[in-house]
PDB file of N, CA and C in Angstrom:
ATOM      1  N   UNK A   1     102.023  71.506  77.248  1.00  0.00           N
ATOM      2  CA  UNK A   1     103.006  72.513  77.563  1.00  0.00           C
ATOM      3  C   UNK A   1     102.298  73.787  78.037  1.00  0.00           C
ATOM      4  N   UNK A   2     102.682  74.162  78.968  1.00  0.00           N
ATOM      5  CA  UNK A   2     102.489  75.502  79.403  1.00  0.00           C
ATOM      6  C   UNK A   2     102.993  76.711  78.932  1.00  0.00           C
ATOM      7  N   UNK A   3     101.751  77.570  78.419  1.00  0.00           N
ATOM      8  CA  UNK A   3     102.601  78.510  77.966  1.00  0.00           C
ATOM      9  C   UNK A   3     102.601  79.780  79.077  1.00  0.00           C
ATOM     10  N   UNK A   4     103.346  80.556  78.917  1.00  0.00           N
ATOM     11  CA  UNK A   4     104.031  81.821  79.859  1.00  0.00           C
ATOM     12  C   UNK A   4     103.104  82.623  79.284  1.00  0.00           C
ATOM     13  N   UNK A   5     102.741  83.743  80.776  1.00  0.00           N
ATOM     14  CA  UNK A   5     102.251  84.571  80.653  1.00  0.00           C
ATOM     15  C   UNK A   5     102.624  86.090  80.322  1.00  0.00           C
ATOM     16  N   UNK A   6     102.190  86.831  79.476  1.00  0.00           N
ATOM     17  CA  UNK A   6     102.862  87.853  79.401  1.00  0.00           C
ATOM     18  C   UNK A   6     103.532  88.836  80.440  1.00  0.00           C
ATOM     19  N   UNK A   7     104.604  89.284  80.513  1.00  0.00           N
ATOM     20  CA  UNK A   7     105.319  90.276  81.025  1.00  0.00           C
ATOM     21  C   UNK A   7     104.353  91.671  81.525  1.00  0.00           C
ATOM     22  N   UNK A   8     103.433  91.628  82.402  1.00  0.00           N
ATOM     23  CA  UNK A   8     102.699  92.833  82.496  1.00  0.00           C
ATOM     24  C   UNK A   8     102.956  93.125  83.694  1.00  0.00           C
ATOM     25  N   UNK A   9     104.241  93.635  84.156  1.00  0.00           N
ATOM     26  CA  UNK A   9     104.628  94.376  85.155  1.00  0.00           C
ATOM     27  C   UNK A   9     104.625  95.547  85.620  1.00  0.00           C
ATOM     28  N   UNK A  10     104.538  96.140  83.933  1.00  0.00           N
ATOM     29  CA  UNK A  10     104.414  97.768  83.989  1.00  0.00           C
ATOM     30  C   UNK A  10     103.208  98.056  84.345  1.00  0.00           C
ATOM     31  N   UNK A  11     102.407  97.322  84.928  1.00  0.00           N
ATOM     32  CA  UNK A  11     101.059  97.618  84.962  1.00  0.00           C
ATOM     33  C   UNK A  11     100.962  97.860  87.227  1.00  0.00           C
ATOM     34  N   UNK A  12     102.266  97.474  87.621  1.00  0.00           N
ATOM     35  CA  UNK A  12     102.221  97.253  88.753  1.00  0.00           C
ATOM     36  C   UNK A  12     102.468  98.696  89.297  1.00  0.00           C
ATOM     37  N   UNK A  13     101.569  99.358  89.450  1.00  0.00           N
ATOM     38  CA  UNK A  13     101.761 101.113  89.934  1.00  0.00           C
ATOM     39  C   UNK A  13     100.026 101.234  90.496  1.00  0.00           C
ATOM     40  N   UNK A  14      99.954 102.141  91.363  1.00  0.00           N
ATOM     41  CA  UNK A  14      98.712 101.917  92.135  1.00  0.00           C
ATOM     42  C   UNK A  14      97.973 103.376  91.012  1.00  0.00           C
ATOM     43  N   UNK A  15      96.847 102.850  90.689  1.00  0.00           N
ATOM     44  CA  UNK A  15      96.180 103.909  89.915  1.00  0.00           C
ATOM     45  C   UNK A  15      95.829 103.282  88.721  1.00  0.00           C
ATOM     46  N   UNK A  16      96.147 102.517  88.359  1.00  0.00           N
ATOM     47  CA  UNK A  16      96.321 101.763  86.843  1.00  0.00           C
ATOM     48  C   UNK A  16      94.745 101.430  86.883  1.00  0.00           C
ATOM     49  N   UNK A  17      94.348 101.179  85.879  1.00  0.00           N
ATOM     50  CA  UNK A  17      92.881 100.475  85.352  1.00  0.00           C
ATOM     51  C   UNK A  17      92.707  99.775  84.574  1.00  0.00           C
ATOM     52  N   UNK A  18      92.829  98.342  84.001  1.00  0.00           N
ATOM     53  CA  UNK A  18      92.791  97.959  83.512  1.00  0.00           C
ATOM     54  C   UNK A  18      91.576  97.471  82.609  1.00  0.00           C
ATOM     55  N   UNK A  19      91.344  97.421  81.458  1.00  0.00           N
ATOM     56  CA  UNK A  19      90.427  97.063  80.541  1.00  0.00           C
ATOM     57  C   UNK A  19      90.469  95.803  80.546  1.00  0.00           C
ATOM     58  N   UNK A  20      89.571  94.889  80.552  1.00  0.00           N
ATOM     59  CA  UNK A  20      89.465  93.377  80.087  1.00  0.00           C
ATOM     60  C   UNK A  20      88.426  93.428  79.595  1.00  0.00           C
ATOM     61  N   UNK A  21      88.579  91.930  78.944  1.00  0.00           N
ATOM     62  CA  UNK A  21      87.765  91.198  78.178  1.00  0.00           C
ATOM     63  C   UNK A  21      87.805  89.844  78.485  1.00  0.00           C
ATOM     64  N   UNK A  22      86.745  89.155  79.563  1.00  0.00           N
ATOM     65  CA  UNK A  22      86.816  87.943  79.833  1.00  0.00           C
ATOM     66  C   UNK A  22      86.433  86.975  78.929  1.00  0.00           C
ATOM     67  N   UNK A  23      86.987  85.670  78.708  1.00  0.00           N
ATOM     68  CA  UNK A  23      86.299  84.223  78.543  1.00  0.00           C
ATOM     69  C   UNK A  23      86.060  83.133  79.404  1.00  0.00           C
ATOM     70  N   UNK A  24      85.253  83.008  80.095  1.00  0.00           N
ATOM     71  CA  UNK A  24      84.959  81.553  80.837  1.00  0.00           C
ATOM     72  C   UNK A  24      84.825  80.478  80.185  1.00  0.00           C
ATOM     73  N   UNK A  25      85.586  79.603  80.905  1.00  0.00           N
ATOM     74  CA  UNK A  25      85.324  77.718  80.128  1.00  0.00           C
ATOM     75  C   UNK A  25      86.296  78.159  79.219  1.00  0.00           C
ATOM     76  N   UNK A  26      86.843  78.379  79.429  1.00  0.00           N
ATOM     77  CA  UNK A  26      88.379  78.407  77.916  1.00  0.00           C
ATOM     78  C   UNK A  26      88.985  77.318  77.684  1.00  0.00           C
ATOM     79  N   UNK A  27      89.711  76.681  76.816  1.00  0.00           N
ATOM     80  CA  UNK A  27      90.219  75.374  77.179  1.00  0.00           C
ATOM     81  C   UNK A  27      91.626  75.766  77.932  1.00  0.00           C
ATOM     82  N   UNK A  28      92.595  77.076  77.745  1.00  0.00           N
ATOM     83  CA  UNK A  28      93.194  77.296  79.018  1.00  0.00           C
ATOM     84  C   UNK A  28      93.640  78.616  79.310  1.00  0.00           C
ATOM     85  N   UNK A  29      94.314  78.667  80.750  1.00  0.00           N
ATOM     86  CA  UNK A  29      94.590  79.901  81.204  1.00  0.00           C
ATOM     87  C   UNK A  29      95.510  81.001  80.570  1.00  0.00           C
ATOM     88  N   UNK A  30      95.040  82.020  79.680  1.00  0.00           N
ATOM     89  CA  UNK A  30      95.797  83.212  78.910  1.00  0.00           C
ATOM     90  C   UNK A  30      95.261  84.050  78.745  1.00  0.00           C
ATOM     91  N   UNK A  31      96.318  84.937  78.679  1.00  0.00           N
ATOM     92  CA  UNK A  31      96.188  86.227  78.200  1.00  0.00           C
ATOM     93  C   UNK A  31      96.742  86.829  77.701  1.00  0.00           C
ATOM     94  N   UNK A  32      95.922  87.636  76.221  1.00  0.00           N
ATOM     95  CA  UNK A  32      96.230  88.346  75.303  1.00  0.00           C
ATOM     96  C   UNK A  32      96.088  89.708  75.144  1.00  0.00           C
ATOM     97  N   UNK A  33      97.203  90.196  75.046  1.00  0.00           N
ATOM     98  CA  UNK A  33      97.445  92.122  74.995  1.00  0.00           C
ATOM     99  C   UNK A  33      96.988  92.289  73.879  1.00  0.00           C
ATOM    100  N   UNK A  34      95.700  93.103  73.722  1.00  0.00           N
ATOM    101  CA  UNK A  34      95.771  93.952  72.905  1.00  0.00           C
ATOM    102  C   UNK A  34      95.665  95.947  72.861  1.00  0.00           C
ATOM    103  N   UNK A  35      95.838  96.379  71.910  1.00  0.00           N
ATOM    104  CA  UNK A  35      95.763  97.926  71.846  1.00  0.00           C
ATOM    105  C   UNK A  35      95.404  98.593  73.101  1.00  0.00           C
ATOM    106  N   UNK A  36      94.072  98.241  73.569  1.00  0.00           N
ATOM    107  CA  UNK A  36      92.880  99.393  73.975  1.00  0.00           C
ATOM    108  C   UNK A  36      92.660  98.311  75.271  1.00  0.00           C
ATOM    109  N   UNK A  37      92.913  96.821  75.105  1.00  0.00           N
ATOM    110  CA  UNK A  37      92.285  95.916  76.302  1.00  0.00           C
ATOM    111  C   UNK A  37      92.958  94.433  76.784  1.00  0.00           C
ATOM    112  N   UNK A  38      92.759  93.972  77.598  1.00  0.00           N
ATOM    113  CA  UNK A  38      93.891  92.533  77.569  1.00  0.00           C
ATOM    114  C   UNK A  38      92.804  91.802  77.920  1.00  0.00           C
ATOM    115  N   UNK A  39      92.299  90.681  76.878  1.00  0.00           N
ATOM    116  CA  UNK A  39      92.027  89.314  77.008  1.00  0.00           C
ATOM    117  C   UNK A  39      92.054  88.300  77.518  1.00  0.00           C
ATOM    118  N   UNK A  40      91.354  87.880  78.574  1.00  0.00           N
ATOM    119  CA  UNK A  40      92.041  87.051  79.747  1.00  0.00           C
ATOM    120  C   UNK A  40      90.772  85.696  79.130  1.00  0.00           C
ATOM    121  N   UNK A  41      91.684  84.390  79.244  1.00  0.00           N
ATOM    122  CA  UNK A  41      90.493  83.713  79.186  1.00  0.00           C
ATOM    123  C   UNK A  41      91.171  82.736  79.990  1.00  0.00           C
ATOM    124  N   UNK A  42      90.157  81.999  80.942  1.00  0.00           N
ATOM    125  CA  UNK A  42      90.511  81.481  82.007  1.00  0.00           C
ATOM    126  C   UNK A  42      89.346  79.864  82.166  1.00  0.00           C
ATOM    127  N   UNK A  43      89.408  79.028  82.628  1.00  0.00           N
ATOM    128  CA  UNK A  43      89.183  77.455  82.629  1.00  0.00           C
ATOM    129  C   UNK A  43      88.232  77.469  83.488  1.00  0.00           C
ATOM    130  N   UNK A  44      87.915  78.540  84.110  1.00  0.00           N
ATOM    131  CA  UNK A  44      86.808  78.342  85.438  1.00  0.00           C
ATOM    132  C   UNK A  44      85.500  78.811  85.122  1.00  0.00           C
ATOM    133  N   UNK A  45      84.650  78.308  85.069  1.00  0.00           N
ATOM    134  CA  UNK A  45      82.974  78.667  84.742  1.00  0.00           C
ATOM    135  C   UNK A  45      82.347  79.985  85.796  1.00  0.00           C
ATOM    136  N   UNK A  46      81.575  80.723  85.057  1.00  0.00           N
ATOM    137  CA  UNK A  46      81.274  81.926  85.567  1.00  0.00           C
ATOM    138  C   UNK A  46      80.400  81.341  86.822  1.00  0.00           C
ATOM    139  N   UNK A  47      80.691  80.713  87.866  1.00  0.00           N
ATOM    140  CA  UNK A  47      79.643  80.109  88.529  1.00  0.00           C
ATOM    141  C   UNK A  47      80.009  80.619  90.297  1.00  0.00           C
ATOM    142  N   UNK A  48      79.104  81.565  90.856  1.00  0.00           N
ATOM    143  CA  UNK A  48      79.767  82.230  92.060  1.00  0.00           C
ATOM    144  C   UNK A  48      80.739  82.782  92.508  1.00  0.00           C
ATOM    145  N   UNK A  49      80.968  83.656  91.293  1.00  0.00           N
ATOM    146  CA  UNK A  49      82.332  84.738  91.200  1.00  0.00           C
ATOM    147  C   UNK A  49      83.707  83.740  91.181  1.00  0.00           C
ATOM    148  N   UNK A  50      83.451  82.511  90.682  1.00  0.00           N
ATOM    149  CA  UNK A  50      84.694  81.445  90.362  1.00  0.00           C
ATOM    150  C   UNK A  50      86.092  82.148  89.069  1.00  0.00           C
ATOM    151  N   UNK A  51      85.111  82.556  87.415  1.00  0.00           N
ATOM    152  CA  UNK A  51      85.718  82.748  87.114  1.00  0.00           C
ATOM    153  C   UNK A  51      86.530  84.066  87.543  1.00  0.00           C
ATOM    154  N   UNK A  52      85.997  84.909  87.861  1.00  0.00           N
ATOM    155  CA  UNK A  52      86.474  86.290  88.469  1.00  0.00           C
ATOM    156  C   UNK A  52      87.506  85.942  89.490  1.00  0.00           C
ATOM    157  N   UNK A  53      87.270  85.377  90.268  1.00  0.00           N
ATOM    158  CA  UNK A  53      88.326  85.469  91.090  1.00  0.00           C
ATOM    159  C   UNK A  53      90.226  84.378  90.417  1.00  0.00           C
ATOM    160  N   UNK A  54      89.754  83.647  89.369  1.00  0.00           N
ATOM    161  CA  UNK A  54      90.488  83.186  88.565  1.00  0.00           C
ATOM    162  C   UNK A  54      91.236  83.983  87.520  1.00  0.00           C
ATOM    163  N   UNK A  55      90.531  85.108  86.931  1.00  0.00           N
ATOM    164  CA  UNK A  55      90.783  86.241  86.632  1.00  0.00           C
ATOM    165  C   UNK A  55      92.511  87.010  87.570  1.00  0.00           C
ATOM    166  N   UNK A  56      90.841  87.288  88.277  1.00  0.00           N
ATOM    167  CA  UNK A  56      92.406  88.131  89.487  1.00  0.00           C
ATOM    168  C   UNK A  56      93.232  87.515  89.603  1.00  0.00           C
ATOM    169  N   UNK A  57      93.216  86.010  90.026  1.00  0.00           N
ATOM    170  CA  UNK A  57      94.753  85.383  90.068  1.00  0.00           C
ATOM    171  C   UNK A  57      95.343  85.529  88.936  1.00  0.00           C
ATOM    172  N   UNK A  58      95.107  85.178  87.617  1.00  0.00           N
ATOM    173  CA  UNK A  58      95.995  85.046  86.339  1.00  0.00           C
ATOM    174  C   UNK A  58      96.869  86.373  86.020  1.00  0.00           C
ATOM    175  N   UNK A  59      95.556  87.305  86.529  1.00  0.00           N
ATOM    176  CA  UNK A  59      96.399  89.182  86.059  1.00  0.00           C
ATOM    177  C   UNK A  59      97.607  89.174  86.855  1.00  0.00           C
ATOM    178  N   UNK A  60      97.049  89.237  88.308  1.00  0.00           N
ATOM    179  CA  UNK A  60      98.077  89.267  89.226  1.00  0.00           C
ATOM    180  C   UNK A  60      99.337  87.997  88.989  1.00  0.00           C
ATOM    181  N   UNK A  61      99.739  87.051  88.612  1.00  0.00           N
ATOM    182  CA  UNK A  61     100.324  86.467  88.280  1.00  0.00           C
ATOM    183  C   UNK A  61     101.318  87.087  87.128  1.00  0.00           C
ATOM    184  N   UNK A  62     100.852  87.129  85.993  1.00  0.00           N
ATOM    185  CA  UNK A  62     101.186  88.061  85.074  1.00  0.00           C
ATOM    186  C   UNK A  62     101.797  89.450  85.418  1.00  0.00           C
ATOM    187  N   UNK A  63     101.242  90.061  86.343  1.00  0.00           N
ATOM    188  CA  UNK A  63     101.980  91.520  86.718  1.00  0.00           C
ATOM    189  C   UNK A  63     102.805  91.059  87.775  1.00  0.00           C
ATOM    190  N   UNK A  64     102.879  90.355  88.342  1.00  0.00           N
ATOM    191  CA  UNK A  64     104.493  89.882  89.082  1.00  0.00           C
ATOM    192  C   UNK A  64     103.663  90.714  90.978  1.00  0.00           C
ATOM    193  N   UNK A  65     102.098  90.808  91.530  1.00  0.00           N
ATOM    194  CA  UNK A  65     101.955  91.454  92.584  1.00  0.00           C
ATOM    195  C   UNK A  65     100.725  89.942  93.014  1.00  0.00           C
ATOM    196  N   UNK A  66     100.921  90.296  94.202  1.00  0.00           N
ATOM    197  CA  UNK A  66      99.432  89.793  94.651  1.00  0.00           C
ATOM    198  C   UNK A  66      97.967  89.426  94.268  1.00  0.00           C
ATOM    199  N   UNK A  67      97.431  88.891  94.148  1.00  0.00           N
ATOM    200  CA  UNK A  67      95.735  89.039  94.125  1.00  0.00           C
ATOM    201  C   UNK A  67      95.493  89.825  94.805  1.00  0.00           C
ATOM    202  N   UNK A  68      95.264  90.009  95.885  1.00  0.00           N
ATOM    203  CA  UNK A  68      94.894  91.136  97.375  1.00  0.00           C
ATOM    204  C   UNK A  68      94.903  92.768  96.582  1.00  0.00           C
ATOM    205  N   UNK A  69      95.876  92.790  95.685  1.00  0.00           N
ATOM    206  CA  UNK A  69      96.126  94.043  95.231  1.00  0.00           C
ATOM    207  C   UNK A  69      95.460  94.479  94.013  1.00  0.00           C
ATOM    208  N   UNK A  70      94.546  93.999  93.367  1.00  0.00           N
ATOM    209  CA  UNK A  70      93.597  93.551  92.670  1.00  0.00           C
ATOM    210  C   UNK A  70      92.392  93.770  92.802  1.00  0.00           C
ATOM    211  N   UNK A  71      91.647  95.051  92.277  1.00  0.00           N
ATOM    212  CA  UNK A  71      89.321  95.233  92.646  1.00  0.00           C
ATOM    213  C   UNK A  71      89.676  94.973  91.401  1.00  0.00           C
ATOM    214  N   UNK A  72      88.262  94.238  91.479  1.00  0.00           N
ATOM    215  CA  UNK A  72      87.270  94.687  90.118  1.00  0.00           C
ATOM    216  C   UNK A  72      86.172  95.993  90.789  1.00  0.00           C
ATOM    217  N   UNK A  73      86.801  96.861  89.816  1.00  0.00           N
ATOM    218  CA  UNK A  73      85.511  97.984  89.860  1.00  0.00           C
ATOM    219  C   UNK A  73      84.347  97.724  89.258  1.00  0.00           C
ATOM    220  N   UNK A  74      84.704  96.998  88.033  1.00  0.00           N
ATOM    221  CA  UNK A  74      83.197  97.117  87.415  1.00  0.00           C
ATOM    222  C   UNK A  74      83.118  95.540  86.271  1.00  0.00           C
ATOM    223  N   UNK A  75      82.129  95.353  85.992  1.00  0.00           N
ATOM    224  CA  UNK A  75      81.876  94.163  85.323  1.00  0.00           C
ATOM    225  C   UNK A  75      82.208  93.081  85.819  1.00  0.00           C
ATOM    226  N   UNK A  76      81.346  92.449  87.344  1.00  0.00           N
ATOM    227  CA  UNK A  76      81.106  91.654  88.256  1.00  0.00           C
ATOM    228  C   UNK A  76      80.599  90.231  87.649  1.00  0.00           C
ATOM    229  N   UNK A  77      78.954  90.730  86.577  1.00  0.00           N
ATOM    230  CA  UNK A  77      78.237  89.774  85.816  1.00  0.00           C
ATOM    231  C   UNK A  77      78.979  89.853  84.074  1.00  0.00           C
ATOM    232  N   UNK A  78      79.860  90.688  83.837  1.00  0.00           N
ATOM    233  CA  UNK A  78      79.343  91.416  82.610  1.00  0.00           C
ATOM    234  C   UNK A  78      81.241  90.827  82.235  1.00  0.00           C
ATOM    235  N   UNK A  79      81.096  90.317  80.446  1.00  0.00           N
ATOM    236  CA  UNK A  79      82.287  89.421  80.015  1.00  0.00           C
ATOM    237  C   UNK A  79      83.443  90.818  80.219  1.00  0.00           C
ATOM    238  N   UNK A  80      82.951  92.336  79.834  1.00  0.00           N
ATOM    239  CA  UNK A  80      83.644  93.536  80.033  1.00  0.00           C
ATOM    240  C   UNK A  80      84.036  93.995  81.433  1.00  0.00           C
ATOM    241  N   UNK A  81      85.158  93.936  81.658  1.00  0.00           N
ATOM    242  CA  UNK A  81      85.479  94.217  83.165  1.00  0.00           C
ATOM    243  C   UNK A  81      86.278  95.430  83.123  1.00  0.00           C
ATOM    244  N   UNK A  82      86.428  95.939  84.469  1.00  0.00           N
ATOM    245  CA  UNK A  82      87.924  97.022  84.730  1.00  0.00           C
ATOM    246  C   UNK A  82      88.096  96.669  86.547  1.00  0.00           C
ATOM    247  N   UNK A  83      89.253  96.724  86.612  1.00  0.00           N
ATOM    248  CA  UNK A  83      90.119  95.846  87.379  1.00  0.00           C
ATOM    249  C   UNK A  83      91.255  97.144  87.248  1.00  0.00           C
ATOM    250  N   UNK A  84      91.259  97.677  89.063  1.00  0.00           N
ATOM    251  CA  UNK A  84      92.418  98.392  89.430  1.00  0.00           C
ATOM    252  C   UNK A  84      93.665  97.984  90.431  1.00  0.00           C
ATOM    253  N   UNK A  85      94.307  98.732  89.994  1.00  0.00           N
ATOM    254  CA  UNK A  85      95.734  98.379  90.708  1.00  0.00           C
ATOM    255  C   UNK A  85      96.185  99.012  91.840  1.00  0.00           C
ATOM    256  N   UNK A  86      96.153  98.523  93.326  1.00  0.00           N
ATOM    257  CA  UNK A  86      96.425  99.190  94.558  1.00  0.00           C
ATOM    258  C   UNK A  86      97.531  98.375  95.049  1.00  0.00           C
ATOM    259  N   UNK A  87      98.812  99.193  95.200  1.00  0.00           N
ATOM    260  CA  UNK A  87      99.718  98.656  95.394  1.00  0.00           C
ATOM    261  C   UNK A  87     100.333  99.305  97.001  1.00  0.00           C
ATOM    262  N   UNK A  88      99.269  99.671  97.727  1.00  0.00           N
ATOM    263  CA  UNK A  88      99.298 100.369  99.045  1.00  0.00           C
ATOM    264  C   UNK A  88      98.577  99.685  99.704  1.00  0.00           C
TER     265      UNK A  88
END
């Protein structure tokens, strides 16, 4: 069974920054809100920006916009990411 991804729509405004916390090789695609950061753990191995760009799809999925609309600013190699929102 598939479970649904959280409701993170409010996140769809250009300026936003998001905090993550990646897992690669997860056994599956989710993500968990917490306080300060959202938890993404995703099925794709960190192997030539695979999981990252698996990443971006799941957020963007979850916030109801595009991938396209989606940087990672920072944490390329690193499980700590931030990931902004351009909705222009």
């Amino acid at each position: 069974m598939r479970k649904s991804l959280p409701d993170l729509s409010a996140y769809a405004q250009t300026g936003i920054r998001l905090n993550l916390r990646v897992t690669p090789k997860a056994a599956q695609n989710r993500i968990v809100v917490e306080e300060d950061l959202l938890r993404v753990y995703v099925t794709q191995a960190p192997d030539s920006g695979k999981a990252n760009r698996a990443v971006l799809k799941l957020l963007a999925q979850a916030i109801g916009i595009a991938p396209s609309c989606l940087t990672l600013i920072r944490g390329e190699t690193d499980r700590n990411k931030v990931v902004g929102v351009n909705m222009g």
